[in-house]
Protein backbone atom coordinates (compact mmCIF):
# COMPACT_ATOMS: atom_id res chain seq x y z
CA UNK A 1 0.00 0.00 0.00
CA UNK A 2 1.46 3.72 -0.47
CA UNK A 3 1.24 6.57 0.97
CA UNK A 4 -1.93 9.24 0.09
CA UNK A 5 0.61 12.03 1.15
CA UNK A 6 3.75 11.35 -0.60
CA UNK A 7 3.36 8.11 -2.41
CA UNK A 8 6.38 6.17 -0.64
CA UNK A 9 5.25 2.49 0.50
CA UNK A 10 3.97 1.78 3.78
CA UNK A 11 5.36 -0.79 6.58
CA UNK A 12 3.26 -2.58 9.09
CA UNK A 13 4.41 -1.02 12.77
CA UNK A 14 3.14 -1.42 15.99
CA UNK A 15 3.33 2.10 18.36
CA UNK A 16 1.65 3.96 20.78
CA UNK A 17 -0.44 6.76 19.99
CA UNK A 18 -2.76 9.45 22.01
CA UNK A 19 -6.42 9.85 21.22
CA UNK A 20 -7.65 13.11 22.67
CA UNK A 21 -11.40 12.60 23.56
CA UNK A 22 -12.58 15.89 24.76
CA UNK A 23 -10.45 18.99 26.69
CA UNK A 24 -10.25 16.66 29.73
CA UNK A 25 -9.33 13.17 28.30
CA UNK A 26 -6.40 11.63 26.90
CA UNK A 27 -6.25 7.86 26.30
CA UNK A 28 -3.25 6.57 25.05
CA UNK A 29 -3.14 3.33 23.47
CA UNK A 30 -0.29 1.06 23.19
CA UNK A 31 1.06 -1.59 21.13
CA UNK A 32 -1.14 -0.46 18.27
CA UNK A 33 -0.55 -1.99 14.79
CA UNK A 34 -0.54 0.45 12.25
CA UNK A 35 0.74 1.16 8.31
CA UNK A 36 3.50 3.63 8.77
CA UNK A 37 4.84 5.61 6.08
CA UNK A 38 8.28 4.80 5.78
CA UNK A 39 9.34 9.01 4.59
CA UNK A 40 6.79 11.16 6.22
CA UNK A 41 4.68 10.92 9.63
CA UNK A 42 1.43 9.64 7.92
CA UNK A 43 0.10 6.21 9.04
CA UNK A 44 -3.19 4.30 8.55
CA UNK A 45 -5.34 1.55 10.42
CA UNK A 46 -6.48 -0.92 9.08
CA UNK A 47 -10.36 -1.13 9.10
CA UNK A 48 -10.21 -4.11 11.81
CA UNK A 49 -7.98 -2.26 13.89
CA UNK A 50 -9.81 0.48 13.62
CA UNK A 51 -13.45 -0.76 14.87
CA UNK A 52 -11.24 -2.22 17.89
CA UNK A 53 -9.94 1.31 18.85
CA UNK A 54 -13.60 2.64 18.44
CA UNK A 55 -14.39 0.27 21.04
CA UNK A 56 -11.17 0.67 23.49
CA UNK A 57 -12.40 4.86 23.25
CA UNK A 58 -16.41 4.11 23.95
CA UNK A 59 -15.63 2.33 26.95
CA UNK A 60 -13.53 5.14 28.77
CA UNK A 61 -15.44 7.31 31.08
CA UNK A 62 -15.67 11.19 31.18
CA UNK A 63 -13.87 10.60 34.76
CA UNK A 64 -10.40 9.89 33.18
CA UNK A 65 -7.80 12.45 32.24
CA UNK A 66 -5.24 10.23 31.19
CA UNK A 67 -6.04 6.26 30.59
CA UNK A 68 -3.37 4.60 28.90
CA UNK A 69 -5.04 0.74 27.48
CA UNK A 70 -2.87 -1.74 25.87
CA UNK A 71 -4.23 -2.65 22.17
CA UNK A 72 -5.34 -6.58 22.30
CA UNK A 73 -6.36 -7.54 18.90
């Protein structure tokens, strides 16, 4: 797959990354698989991984400022 930025290939890596929720909430979710471009910051999910970190971010609570989940496939 390439790149919609600048066209170089992407590589399958697994990172962290933050998700801010609102002005309050941060959740931080690790060991996330993700398409990485391998000459610019640009990545992608794949849809599968995606519908899982729609369902890590419904199920933390207004209550949290920072949450940091680990990404189980």
């Amino acid at each position: 797959m390439k790149c919609h930025v600048c066209g170089e290939a992407l590589e399958p890596v697994v990172t962290d990354l933050p998700f801010k929720l609102s002005d309050r909430t941060i959740v931080v979710i690790r060991d996330l698989p993700v398409l990485q471009c391998r000459s610019c910051p640009e990545y992608l999910f794949e849809d599968a991984v995606m519908s899982r970190v729609a369902e890590i971010l419904e199920r933390t609570g207004d209550e949290a400022e920072l949450e940091v989940v680990k990404f189980a496939a």
